[in-house]
N, C-alpha and C. Protein backbone atom coordinates (compact mmCIF):
# COMPACT_ATOMS: atom_id res chain seq x y z
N UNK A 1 25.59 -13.03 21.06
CA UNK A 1 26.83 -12.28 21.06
C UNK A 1 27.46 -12.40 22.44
N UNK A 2 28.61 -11.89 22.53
CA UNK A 2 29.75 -12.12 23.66
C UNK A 2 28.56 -11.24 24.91
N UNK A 3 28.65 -11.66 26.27
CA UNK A 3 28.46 -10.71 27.07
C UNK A 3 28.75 -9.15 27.23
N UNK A 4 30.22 -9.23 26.83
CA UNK A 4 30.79 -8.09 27.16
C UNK A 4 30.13 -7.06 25.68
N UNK A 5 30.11 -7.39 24.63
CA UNK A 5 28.96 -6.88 23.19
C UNK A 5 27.79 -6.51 23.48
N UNK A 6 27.40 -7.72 24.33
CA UNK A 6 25.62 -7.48 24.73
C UNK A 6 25.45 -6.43 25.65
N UNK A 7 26.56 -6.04 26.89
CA UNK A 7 26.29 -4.79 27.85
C UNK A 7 26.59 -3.82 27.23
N UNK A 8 27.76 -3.67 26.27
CA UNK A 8 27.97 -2.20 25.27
C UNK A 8 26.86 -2.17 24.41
N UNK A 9 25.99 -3.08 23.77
CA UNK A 9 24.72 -3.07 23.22
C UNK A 9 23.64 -1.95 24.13
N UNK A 10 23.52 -2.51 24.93
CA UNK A 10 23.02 -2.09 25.62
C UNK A 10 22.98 -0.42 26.03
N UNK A 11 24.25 -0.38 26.74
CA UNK A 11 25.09 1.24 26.97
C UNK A 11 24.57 1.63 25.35
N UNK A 12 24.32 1.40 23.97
CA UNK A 12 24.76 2.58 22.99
C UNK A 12 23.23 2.29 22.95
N UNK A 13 22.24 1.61 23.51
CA UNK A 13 20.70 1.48 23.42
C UNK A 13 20.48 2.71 23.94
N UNK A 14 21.07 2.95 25.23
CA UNK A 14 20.94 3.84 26.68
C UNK A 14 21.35 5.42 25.98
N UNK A 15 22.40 5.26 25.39
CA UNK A 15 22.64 6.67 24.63
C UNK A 15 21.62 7.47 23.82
N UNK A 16 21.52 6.06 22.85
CA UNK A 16 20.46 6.57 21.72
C UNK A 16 19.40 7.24 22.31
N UNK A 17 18.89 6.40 23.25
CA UNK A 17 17.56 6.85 24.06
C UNK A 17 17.58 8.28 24.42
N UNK A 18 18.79 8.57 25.75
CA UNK A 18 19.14 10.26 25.94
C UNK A 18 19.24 10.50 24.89
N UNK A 19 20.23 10.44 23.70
CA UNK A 19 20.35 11.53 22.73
C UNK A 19 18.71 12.12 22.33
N UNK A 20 17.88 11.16 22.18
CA UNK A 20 16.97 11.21 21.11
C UNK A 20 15.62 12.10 22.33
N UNK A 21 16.09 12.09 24.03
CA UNK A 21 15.14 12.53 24.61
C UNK A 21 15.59 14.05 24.71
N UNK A 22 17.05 14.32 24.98
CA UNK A 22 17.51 15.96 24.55
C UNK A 22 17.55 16.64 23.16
N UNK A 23 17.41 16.06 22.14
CA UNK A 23 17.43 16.64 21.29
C UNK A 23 16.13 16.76 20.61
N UNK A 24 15.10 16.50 20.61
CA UNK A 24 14.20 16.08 19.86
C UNK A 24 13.88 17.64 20.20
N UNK A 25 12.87 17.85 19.79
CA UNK A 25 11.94 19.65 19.46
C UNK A 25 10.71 19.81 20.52
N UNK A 26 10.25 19.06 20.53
CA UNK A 26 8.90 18.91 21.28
C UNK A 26 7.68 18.99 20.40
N UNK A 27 8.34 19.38 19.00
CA UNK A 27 6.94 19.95 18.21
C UNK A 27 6.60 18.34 17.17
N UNK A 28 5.30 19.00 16.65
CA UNK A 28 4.96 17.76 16.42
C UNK A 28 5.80 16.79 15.05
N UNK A 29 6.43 17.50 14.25
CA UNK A 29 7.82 16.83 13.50
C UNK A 29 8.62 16.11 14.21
N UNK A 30 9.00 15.67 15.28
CA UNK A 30 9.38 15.12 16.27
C UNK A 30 9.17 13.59 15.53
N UNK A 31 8.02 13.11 15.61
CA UNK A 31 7.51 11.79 15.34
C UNK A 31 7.71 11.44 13.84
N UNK A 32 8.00 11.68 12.99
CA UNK A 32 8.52 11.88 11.36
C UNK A 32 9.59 11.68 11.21
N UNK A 33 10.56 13.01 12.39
CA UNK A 33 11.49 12.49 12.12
C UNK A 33 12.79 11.08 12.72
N UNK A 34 11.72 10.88 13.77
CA UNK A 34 11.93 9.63 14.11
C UNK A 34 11.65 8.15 13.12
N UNK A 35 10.89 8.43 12.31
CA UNK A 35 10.20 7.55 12.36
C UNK A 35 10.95 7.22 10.87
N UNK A 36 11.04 8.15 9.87
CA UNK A 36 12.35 8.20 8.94
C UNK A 36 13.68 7.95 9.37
N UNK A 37 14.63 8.86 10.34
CA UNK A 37 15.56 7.58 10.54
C UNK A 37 15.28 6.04 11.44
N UNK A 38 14.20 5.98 11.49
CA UNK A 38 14.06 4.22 11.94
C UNK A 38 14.06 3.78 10.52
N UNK A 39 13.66 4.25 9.71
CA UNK A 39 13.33 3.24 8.41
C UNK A 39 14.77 3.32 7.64
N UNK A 40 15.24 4.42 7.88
CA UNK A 40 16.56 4.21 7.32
C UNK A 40 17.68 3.39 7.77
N UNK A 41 17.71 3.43 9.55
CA UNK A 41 18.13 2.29 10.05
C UNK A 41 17.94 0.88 9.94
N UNK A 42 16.60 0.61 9.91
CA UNK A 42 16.14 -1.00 9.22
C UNK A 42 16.65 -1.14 8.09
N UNK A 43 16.33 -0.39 6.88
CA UNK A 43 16.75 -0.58 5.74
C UNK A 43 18.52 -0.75 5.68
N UNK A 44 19.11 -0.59 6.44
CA UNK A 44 20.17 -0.49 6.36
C UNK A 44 20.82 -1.87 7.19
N UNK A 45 20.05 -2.01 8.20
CA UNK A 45 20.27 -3.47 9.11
C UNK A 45 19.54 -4.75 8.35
N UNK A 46 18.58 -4.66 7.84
CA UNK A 46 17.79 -5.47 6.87
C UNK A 46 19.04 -6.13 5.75
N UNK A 47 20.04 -5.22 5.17
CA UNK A 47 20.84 -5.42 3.86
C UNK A 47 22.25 -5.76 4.70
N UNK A 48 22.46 -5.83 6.54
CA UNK A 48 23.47 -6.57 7.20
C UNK A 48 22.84 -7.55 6.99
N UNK A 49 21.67 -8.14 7.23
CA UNK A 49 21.71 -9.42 7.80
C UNK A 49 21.40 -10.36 6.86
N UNK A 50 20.98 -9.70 5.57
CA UNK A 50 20.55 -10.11 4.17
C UNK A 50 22.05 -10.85 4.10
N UNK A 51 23.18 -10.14 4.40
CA UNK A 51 24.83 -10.53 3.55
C UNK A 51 25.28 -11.28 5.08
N UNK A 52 25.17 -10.93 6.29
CA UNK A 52 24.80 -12.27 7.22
C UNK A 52 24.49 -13.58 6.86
N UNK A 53 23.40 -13.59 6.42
CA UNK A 53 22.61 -14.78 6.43
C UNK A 53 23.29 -15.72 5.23
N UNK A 54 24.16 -14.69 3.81
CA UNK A 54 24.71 -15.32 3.26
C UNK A 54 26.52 -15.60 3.27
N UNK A 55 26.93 -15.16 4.67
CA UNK A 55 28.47 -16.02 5.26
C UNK A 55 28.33 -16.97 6.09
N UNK A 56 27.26 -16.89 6.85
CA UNK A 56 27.31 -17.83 8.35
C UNK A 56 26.07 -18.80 8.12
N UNK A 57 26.31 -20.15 8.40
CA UNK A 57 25.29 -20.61 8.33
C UNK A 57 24.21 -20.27 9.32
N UNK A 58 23.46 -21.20 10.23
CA UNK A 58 22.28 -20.58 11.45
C UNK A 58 22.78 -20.94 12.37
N UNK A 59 22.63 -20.49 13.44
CA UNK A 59 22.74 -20.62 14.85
C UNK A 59 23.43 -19.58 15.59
N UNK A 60 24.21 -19.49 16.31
CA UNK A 60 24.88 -18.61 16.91
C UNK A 60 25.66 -17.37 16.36
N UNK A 61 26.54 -17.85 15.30
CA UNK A 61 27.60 -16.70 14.51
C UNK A 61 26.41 -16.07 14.05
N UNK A 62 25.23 -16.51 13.48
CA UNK A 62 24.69 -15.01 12.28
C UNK A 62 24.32 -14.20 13.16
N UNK A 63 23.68 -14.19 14.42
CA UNK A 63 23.61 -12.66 15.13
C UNK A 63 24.84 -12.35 15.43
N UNK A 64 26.29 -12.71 15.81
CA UNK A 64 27.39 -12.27 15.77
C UNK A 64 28.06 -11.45 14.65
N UNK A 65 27.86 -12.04 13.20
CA UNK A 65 27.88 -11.47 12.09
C UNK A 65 27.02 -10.46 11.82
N UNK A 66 25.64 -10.70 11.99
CA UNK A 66 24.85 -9.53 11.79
C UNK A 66 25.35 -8.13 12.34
N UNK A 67 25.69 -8.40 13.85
CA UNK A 67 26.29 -7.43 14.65
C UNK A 67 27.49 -6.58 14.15
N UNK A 68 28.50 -7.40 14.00
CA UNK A 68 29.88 -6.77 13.00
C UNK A 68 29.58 -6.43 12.16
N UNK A 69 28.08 -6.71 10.91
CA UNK A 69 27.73 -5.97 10.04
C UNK A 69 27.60 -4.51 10.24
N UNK A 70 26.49 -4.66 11.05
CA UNK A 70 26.13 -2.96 11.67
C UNK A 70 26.90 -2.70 11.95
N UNK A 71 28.65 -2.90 12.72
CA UNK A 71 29.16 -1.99 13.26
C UNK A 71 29.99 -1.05 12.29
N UNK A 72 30.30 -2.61 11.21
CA UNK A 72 31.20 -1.80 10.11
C UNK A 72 30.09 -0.72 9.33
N UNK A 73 28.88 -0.83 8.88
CA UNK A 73 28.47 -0.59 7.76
C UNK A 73 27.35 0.67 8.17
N UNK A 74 26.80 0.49 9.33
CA UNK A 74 25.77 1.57 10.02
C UNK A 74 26.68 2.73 10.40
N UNK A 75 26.55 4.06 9.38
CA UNK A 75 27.86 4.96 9.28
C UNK A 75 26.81 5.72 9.05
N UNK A 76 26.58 7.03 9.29
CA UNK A 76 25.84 8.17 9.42
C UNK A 76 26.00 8.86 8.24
N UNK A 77 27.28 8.71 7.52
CA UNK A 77 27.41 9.26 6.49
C UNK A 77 27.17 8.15 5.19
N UNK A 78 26.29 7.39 5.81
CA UNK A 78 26.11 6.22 4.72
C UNK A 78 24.46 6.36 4.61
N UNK A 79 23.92 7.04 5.18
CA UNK A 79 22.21 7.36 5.43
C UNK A 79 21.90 7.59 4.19
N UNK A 80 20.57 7.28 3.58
CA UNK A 80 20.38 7.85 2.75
C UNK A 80 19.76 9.29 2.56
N UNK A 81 19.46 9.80 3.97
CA UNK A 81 19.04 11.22 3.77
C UNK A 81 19.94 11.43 5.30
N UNK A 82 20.11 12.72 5.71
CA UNK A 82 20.90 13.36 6.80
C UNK A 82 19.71 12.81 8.02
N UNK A 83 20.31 12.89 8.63
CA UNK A 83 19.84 13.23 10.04
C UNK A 83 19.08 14.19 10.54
N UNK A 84 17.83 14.15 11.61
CA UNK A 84 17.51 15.30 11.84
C UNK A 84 18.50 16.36 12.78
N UNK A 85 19.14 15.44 13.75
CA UNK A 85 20.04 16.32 14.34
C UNK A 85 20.91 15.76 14.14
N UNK A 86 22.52 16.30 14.60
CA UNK A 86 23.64 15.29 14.72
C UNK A 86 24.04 14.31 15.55
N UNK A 87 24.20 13.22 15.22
CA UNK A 87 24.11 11.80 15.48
C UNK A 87 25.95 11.35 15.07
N UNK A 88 26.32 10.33 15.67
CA UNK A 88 27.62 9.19 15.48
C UNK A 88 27.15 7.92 15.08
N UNK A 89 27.98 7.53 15.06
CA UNK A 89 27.72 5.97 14.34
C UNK A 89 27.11 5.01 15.84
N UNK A 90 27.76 5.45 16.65
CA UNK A 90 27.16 4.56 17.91
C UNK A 90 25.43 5.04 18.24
N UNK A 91 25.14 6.36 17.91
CA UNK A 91 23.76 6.45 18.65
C UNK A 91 23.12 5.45 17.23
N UNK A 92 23.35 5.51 15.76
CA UNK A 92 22.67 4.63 15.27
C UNK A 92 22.64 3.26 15.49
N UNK A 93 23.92 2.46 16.18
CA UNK A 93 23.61 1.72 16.72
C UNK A 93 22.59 1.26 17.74
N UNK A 94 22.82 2.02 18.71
CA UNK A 94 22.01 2.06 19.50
C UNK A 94 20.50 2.56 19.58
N UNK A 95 19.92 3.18 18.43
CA UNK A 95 18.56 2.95 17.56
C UNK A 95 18.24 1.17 16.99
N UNK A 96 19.27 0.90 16.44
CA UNK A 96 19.21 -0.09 15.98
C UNK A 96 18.74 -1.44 17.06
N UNK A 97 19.15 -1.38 17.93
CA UNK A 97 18.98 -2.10 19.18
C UNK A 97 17.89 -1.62 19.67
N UNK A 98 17.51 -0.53 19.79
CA UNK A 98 15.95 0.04 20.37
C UNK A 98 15.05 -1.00 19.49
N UNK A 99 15.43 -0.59 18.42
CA UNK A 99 14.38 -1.03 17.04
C UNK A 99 14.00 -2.74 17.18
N UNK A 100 15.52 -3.31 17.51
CA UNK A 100 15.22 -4.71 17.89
C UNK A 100 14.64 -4.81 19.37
N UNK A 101 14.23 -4.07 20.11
CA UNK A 101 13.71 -4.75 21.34
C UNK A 101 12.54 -4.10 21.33
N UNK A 102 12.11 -3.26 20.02
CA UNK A 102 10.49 -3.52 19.63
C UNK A 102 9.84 -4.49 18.74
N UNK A 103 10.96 -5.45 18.83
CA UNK A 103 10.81 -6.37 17.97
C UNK A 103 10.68 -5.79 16.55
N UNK A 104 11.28 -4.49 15.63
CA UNK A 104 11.36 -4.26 14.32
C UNK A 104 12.46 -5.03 13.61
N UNK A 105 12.99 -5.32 14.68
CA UNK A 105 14.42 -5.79 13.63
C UNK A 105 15.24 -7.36 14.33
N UNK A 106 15.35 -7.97 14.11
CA UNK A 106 15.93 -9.55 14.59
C UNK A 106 16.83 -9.51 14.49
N UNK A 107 17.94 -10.71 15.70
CA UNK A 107 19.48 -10.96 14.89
C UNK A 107 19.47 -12.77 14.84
N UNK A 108 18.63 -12.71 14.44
CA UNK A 108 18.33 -14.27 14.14
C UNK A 108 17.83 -14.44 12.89
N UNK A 109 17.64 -15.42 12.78
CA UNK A 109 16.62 -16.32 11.63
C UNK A 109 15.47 -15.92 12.36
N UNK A 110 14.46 -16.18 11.25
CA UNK A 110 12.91 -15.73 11.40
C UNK A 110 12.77 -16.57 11.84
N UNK A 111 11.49 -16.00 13.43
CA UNK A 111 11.02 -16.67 14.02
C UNK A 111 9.39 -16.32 14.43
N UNK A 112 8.88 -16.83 15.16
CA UNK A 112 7.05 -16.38 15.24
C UNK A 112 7.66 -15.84 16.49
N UNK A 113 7.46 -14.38 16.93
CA UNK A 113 7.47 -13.70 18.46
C UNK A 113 5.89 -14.37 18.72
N UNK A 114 5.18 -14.64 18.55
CA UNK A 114 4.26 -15.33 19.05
C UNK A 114 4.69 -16.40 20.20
N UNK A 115 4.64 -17.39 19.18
CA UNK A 115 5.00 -18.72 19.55
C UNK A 115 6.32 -18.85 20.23
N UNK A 116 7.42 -17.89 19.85
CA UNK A 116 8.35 -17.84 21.62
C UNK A 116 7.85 -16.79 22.57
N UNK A 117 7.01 -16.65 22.55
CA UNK A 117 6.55 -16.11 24.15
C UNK A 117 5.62 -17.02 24.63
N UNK A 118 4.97 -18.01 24.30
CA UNK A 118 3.85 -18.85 24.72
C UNK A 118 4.89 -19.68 25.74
């Protein structure tokens, strides 16, 4: 993606993160309900890149496409269950980007994280 995409990537990574370190409870539901909207976020970035993968051929545009997927389509009011707290469309972005730099979620074609880190 463009530079200037990849540092606002970034910035709504940085949000998500605070949002999710002030709001959370401290109690032990905390981890549940994290862990449900991650799956709702994948599931939802999983079915961008599914309709990605079928406009753009490979290389460069499908993480570009993937990206404009999520921006149009990752909508809070598109979740399939609510939120634990209140959230915008950017902090799910910016989950979404967490999620990919735990390696849960790609904006590529499948690849072995193995074998590109060797």
């Amino acid at each position: 993606m463009p530079s200037d995409e990849a540092a606002f990537a970034e910035r709504l990574r940085s949000a998500w993160y605070t949002t999710w370190s002030e709001r959370r409870s401290g109690l032990a539901g905390d981890e549940t309900d994290l862990l449900n909207l991650s799956m709702d976020v994948l599931e939802m970035a999983f079915e961008c890149r599914r309709h990605a993968r079928a406009q753009v051929s490979e290389g460069s545009e499908f993480g570009d496409k993937m990206n404009d997927l999520l921006a149009e389509r990752l909508k809070v009011e598109a979740l399939p269950s609510p939120p634990p707290f209140q959230l915008n469309n950017q902090h799910l972005r910016g989950l979404a980007y967490q999620l990919c730099d735990e390696c849960l979620l790609f904006f590529s074609e499948t690849f072995d994280v193995d074998e590109e880190a060797s």
